[in-house]
N, C-alpha and C. Protein backbone atom coordinates (compact mmCIF):
# COMPACT_ATOMS: atom_id res chain seq x y z
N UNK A 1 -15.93 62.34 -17.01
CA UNK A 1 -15.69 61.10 -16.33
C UNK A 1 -14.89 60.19 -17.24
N UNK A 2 -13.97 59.79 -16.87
CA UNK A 2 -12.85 58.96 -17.08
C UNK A 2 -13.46 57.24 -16.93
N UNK A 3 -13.22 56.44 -18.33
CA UNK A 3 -13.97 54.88 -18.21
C UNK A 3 -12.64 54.22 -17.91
N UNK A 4 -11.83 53.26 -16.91
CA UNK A 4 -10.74 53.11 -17.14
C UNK A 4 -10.82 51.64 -18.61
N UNK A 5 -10.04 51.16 -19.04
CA UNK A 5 -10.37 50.20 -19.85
C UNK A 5 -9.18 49.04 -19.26
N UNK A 6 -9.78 47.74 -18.99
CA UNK A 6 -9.20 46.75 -18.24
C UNK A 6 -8.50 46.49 -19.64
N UNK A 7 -7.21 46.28 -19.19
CA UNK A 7 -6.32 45.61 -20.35
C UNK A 7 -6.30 43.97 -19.84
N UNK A 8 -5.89 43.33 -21.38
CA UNK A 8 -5.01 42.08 -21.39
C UNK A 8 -3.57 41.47 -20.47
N UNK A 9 -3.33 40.41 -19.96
CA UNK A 9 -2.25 40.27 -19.49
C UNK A 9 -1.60 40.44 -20.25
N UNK A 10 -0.23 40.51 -20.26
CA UNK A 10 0.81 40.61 -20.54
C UNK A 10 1.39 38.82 -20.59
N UNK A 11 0.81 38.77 -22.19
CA UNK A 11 1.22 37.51 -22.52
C UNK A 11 2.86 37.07 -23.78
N UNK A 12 3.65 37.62 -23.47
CA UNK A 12 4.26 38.35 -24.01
C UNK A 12 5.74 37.07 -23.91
N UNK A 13 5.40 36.54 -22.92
CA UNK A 13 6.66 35.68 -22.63
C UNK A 13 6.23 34.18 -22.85
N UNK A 14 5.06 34.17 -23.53
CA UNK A 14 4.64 32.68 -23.73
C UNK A 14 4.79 32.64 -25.30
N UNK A 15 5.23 31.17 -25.62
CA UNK A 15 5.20 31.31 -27.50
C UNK A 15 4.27 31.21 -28.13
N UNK A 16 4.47 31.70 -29.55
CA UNK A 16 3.04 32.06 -30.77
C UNK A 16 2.98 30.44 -30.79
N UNK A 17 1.20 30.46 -30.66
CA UNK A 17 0.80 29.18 -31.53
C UNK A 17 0.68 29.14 -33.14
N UNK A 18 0.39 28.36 -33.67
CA UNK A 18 0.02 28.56 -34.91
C UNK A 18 -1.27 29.44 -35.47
N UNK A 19 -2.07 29.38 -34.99
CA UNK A 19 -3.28 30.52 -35.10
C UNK A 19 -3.00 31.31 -34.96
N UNK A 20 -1.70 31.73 -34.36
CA UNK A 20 -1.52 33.03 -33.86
C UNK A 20 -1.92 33.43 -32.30
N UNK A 21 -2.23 32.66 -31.66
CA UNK A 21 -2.70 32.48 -30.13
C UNK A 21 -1.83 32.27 -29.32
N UNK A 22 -1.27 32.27 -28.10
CA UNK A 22 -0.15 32.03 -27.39
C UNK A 22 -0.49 30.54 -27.03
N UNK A 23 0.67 29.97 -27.05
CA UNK A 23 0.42 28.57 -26.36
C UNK A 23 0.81 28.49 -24.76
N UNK A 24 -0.33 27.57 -23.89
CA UNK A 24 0.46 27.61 -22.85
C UNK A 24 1.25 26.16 -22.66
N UNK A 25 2.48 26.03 -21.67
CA UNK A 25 3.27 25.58 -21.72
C UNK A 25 2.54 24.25 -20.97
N UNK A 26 2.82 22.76 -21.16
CA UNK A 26 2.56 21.90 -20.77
C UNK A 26 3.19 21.27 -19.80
N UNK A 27 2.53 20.45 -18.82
CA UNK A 27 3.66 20.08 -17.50
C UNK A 27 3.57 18.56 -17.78
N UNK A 28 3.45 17.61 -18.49
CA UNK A 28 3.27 16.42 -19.08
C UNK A 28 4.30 16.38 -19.21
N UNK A 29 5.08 17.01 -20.19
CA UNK A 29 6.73 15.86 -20.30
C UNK A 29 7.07 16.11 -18.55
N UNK A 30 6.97 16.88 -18.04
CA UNK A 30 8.34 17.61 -16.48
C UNK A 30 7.61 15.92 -15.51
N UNK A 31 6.22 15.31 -15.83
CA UNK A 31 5.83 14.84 -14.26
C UNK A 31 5.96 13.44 -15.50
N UNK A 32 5.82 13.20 -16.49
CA UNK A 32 6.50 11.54 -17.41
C UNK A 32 7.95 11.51 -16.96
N UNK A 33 8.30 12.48 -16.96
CA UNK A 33 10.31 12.20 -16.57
C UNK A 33 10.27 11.64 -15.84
N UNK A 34 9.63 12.01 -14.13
CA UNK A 34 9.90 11.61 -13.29
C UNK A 34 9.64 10.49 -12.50
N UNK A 35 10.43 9.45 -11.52
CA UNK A 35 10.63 8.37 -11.13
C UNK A 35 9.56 8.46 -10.55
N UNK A 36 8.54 6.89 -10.89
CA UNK A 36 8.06 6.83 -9.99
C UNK A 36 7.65 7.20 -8.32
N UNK A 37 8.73 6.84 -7.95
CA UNK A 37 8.75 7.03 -6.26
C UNK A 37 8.28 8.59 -5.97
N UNK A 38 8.80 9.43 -7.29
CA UNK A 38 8.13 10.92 -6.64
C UNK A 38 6.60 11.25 -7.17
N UNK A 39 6.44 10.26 -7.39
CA UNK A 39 4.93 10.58 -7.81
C UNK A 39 4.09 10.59 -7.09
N UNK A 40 4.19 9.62 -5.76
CA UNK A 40 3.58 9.46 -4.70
C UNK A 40 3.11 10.25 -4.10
N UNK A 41 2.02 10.45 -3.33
CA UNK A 41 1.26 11.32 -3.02
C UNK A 41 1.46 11.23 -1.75
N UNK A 42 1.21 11.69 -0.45
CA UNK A 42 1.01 11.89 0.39
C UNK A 42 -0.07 10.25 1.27
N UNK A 43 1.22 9.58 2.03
CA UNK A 43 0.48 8.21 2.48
C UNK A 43 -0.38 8.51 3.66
N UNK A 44 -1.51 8.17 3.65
CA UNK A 44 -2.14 8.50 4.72
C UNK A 44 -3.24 6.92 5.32
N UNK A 45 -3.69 7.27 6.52
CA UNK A 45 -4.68 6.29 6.82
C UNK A 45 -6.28 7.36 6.31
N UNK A 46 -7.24 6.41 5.57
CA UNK A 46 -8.14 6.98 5.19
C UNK A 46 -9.02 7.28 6.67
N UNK A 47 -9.81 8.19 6.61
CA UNK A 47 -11.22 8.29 7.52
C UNK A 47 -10.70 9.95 8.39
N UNK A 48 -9.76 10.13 7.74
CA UNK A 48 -9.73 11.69 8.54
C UNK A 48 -8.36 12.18 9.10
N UNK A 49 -8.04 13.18 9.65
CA UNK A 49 -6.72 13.33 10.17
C UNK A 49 -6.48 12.59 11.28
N UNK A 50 -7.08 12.22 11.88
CA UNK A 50 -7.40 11.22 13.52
C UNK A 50 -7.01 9.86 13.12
N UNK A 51 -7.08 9.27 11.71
CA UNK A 51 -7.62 7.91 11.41
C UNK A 51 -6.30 7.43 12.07
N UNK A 52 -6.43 5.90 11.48
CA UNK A 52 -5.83 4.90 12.37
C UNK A 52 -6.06 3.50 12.14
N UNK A 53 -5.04 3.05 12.73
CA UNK A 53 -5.42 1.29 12.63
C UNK A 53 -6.32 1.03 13.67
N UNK A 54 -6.93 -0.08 13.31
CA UNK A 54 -7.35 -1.02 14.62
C UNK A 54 -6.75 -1.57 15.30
N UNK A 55 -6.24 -2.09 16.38
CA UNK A 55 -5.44 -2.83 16.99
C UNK A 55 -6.39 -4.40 17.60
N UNK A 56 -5.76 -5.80 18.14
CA UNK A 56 -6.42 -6.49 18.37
C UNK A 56 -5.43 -7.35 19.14
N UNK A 57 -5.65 -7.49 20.09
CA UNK A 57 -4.55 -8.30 21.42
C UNK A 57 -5.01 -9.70 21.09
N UNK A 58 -4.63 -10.51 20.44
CA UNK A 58 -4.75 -12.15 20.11
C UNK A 58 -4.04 -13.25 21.04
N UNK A 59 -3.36 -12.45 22.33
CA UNK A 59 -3.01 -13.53 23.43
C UNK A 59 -0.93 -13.34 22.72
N UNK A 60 -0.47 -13.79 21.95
CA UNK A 60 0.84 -13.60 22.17
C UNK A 60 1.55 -12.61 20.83
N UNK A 61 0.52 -12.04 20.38
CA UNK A 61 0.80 -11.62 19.02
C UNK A 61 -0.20 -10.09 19.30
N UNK A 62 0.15 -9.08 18.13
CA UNK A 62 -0.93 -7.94 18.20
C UNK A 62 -1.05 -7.67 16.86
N UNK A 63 -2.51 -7.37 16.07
CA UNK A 63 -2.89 -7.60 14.91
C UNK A 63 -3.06 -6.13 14.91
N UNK A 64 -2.85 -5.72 13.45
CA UNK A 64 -2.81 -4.40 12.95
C UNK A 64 -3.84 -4.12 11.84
N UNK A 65 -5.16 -3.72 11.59
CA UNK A 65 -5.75 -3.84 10.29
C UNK A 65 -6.10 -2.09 10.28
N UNK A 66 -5.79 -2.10 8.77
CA UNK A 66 -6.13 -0.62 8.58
C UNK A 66 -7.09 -0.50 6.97
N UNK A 67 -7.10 0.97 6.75
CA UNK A 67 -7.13 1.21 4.77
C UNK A 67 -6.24 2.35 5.33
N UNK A 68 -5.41 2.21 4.11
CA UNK A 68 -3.96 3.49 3.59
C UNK A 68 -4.81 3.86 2.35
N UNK A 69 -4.66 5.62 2.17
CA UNK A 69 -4.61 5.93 0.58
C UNK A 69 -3.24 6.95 0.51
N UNK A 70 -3.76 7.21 -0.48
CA UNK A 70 -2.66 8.05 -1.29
C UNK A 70 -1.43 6.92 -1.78
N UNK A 71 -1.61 5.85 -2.04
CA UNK A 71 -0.45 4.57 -2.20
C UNK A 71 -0.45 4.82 -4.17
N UNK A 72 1.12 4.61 -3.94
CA UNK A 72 1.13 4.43 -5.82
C UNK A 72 0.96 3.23 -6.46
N UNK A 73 1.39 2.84 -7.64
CA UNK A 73 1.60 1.89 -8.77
C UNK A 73 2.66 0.35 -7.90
N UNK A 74 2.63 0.49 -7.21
CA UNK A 74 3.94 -0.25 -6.52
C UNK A 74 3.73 -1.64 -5.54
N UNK A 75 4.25 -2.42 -5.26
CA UNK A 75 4.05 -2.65 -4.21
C UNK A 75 4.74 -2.50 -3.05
N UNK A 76 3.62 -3.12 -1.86
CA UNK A 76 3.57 -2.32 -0.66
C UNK A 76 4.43 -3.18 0.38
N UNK A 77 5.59 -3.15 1.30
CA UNK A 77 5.75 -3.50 2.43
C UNK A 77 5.46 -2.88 3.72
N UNK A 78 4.62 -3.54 4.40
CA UNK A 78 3.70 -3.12 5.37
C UNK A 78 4.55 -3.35 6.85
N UNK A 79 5.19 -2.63 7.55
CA UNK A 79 6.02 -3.61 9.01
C UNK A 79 5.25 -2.93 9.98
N UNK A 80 4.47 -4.03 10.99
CA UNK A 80 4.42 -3.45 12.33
C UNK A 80 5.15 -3.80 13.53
N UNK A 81 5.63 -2.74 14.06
CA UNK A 81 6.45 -2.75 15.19
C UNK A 81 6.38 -2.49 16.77
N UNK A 82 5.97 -3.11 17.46
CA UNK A 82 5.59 -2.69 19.36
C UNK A 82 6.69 -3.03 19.99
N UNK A 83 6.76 -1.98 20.71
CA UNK A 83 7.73 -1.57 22.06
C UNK A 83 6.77 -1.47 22.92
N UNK A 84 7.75 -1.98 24.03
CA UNK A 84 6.56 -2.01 25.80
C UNK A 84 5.92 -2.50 25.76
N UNK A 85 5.66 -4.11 25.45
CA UNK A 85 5.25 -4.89 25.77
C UNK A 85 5.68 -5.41 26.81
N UNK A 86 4.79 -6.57 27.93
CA UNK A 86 5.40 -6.97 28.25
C UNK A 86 4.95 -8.86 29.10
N UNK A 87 5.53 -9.56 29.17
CA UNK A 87 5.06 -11.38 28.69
C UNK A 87 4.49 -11.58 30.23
N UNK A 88 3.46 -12.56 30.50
CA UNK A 88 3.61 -12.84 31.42
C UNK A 88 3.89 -14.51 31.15
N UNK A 89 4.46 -14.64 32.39
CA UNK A 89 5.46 -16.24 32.39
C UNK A 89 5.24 -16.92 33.31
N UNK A 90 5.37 -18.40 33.22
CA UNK A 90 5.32 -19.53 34.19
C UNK A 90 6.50 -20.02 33.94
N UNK A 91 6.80 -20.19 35.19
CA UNK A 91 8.51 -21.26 35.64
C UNK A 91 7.99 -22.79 35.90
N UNK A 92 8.44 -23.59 35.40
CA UNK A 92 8.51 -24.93 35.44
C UNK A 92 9.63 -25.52 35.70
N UNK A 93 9.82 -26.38 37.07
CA UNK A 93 10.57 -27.03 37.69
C UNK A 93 11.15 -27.95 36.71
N UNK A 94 12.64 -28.67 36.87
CA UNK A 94 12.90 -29.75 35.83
C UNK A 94 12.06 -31.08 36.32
N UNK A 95 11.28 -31.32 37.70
CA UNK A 95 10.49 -32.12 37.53
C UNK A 95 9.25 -32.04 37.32
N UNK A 96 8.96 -30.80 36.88
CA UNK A 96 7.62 -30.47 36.25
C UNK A 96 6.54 -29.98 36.57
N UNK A 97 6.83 -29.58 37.89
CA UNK A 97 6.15 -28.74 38.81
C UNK A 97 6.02 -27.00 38.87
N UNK A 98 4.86 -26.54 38.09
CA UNK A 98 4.62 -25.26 38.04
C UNK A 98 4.81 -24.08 39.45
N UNK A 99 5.73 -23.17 39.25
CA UNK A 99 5.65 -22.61 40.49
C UNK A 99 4.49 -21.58 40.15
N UNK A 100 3.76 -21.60 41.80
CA UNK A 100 2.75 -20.59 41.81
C UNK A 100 2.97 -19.19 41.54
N UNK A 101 1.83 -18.28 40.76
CA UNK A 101 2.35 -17.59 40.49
C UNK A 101 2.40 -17.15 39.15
N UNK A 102 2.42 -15.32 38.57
CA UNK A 102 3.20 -15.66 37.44
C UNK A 102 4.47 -14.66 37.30
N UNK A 103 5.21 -14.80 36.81
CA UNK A 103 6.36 -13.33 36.54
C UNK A 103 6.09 -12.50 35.24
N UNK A 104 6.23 -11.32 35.46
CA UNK A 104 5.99 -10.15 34.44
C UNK A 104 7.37 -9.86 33.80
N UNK A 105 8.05 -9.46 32.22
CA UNK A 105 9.08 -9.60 31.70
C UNK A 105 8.61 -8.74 30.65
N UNK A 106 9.42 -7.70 30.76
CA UNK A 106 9.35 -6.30 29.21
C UNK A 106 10.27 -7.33 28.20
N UNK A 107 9.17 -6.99 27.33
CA UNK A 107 9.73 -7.83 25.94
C UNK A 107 10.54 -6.65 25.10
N UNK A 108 11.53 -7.26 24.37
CA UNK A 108 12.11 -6.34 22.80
C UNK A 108 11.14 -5.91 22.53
N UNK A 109 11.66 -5.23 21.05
CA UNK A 109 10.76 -4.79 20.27
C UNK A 109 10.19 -6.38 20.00
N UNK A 110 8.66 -6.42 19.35
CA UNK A 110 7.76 -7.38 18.60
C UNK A 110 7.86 -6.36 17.05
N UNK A 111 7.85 -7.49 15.99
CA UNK A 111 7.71 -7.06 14.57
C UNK A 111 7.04 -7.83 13.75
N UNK A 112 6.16 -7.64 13.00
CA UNK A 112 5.74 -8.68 12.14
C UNK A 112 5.51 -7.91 10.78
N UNK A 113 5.72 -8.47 9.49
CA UNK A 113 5.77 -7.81 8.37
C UNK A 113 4.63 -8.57 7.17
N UNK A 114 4.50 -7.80 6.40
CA UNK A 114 3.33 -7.76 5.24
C UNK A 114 3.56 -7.54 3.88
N UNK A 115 3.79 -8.24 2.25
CA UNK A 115 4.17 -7.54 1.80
C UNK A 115 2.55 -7.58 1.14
N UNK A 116 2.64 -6.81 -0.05
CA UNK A 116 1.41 -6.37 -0.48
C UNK A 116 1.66 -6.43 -1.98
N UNK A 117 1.06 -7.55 -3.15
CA UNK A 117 1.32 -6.77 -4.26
C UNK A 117 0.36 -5.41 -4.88
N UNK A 118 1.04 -4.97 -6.02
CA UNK A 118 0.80 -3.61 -6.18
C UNK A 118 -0.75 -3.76 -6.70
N UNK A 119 -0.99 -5.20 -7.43
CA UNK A 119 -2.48 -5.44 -8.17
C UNK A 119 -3.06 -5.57 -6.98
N UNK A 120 -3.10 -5.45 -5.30
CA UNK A 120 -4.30 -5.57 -4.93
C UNK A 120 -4.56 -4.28 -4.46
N UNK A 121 -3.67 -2.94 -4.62
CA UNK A 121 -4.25 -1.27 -4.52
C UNK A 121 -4.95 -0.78 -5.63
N UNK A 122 -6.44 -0.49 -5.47
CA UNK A 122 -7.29 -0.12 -5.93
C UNK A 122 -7.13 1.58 -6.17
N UNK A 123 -7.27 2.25 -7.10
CA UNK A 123 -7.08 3.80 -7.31
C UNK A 123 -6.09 4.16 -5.59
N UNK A 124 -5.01 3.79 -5.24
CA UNK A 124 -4.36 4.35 -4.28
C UNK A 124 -4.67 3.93 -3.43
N UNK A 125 -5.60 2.90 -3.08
CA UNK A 125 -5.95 2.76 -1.62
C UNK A 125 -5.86 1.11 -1.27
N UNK A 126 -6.07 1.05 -0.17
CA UNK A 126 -5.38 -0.57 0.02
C UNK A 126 -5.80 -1.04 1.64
N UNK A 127 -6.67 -1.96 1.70
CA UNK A 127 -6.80 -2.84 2.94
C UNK A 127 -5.94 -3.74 3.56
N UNK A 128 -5.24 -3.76 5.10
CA UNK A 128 -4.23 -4.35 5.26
C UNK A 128 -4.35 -4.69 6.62
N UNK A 129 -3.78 -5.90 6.59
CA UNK A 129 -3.89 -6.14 8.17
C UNK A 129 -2.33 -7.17 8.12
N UNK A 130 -1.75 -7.15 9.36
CA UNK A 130 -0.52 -7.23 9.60
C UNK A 130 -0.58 -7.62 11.17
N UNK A 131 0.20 -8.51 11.46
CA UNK A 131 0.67 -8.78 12.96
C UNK A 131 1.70 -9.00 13.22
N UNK A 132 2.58 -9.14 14.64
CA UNK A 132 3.64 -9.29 15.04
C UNK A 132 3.77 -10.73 14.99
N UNK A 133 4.97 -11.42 15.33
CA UNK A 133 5.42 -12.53 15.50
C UNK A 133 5.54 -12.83 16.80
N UNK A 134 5.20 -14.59 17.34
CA UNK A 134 4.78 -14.40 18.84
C UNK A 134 6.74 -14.44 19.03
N UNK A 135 6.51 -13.62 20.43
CA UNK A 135 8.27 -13.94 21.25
C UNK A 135 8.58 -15.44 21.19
N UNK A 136 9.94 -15.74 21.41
CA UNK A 136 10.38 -17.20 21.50
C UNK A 136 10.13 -17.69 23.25
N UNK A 137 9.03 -18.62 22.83
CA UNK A 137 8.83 -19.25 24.09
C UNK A 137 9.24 -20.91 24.24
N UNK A 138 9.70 -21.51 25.07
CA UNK A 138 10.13 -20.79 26.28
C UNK A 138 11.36 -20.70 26.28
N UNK A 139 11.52 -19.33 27.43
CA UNK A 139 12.31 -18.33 26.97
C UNK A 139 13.69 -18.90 27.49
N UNK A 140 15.10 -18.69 26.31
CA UNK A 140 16.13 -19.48 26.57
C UNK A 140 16.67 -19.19 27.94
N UNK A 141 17.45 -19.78 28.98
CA UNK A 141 17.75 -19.44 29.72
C UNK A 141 17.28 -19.39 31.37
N UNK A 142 15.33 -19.12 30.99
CA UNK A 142 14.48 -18.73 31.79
C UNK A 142 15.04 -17.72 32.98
N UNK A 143 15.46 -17.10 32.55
CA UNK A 143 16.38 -15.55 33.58
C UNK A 143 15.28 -15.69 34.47
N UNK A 144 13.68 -15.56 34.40
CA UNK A 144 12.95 -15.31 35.32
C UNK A 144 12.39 -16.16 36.43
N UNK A 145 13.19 -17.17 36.51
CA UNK A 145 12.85 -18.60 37.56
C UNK A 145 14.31 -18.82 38.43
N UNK A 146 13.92 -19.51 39.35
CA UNK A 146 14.86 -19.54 40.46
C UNK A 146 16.44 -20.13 39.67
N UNK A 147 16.63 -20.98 38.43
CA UNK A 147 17.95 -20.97 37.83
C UNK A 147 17.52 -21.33 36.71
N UNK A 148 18.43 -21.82 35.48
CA UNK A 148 18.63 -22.06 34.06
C UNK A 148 17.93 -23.30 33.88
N UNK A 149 17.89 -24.10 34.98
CA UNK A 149 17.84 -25.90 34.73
C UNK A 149 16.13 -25.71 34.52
N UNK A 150 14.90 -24.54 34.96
CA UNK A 150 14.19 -24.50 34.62
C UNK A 150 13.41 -23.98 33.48
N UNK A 151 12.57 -24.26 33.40
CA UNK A 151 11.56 -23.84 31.76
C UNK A 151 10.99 -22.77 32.00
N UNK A 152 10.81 -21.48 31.61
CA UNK A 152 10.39 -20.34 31.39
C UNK A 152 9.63 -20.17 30.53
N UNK A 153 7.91 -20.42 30.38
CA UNK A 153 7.11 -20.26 29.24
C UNK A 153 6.28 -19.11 29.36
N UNK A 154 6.13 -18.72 28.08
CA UNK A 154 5.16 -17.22 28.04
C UNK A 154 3.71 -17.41 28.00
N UNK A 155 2.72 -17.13 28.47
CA UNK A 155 1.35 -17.42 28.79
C UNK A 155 0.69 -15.97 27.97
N UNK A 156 1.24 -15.19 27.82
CA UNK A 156 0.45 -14.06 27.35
C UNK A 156 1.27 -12.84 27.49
N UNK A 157 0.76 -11.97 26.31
CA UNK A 157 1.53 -10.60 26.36
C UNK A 157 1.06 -9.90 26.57
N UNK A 158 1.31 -8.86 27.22
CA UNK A 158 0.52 -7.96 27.55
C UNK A 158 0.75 -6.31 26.60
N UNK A 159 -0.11 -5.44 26.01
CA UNK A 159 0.27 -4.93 25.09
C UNK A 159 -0.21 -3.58 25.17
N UNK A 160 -0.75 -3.43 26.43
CA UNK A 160 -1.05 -2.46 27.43
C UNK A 160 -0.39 -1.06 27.33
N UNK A 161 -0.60 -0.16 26.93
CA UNK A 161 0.53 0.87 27.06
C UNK A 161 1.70 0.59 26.12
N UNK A 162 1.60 0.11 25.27
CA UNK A 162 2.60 0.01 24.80
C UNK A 162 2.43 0.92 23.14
N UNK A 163 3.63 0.72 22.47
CA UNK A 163 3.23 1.63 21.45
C UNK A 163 3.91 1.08 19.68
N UNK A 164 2.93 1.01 18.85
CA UNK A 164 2.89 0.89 17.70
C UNK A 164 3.35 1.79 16.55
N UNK A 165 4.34 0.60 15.93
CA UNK A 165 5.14 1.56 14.68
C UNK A 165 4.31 1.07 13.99
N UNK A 166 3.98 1.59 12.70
CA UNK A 166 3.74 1.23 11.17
C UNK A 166 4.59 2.06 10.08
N UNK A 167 4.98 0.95 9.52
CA UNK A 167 6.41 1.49 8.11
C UNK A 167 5.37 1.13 7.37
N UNK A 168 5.48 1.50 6.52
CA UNK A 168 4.85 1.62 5.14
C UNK A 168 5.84 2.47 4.15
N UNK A 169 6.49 0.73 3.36
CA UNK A 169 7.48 1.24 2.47
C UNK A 169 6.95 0.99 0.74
N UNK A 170 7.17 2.14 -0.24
CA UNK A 170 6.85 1.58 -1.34
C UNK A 170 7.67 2.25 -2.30
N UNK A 171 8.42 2.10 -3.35
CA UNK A 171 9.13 2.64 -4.14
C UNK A 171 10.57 3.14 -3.55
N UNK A 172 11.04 2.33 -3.04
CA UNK A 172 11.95 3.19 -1.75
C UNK A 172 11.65 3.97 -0.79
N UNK A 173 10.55 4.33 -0.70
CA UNK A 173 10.70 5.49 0.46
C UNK A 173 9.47 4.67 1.78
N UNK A 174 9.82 5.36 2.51
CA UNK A 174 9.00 4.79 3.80
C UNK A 174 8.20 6.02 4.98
N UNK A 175 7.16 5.97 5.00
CA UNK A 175 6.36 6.38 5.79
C UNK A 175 5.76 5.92 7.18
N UNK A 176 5.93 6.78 8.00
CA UNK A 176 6.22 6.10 9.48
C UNK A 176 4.59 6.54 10.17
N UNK A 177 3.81 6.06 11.05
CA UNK A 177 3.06 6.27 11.84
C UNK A 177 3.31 5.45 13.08
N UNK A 178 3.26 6.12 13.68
CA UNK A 178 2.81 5.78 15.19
C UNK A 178 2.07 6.16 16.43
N UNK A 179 1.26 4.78 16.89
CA UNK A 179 0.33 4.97 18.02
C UNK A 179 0.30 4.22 18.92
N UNK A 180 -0.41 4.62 20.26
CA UNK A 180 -0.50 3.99 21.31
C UNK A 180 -1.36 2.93 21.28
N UNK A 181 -1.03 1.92 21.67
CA UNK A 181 -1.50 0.38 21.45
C UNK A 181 -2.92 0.46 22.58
């Protein structure tokens, strides 16, 4: 009966230490070289692959609060962005008489931005809340009333179906999520 005998790797391409031991090669200088921005890890919302912001309909504005990890050394610009919104409006006569009623009007995009300094991310992670900016009321023109000579004011947005960007920029680079409002 034949014992086989497990050999040694084949360490042969690594250099002699001084003991005479192979040294292995260090990855410390290759990840000090490199720029910040690639150090970054993978931005995520904490609590799972599902996670997510909260959302919060405040009448003409929509509030965004989350926790992000994986964030670096940096600081943070936070933008939230909704599409498909859409206002509801009252027409006001030039003598001041509300017409009954209200009219419905798809808004632009809504954006509101956040910046973040880098001292308030804790080991990578970071609490944030962010909202849009309300639309310009009332609205120039009032397109949605019987002519121009009247006032077109926004009473509320509606934010229904609509859908949420989050940028999350830090070191140059930017990370996108988006969800349904």
């Amino acid at each position: 009966m034949r014992i086989n005998k497990t050999s040694r790797p084949n360490r042969s391409w690594l250099p002699m230490g001084a003991a005479g031991s192979y040294a292995r090669p260090s990855v410390a200088p290759l990840v000090e070289g490199l720029e910040p921005r690639f150090l970054l890890s993978s931005i995520h919302f904490k609590g799972g692959p599902k996670a997510g912001p909260t959302f919060r309909d405040l009448g003409l504005v929509l509030q965004a609060s989350g926790a992000l990890s994986g964030l670096g050394n940096e600081d943070v610009l936070i933008t939230l962005t909704v599409e498909g919104a859409s206002a509801s409006t009252t027409c006001t006569s030039p003598g001041g008489n509300a017409a009954p009623g209200q009219n419905k009007h798809d808004l632009g995009p809504l954006e509101g931005v956040v910046s973040i300094p880098a001292s308030e991310i804790k080991n990578g992670n970071l609490n944030f809340t962010v909202a849009t900016v309300a639309p310009t009321s009332p609205i120039p023109g009032a397109p949605g009333c019987p002519n121009p000579n009247w006032t077109e004011t926004i009473d509320d947005v509606d934010f229904t179906g609509a859908t949420a960007t989050i940028a999350v920029t830090q070191g140059g680079q930017t990370t996108y999520f988006t969800f349904p409002v």
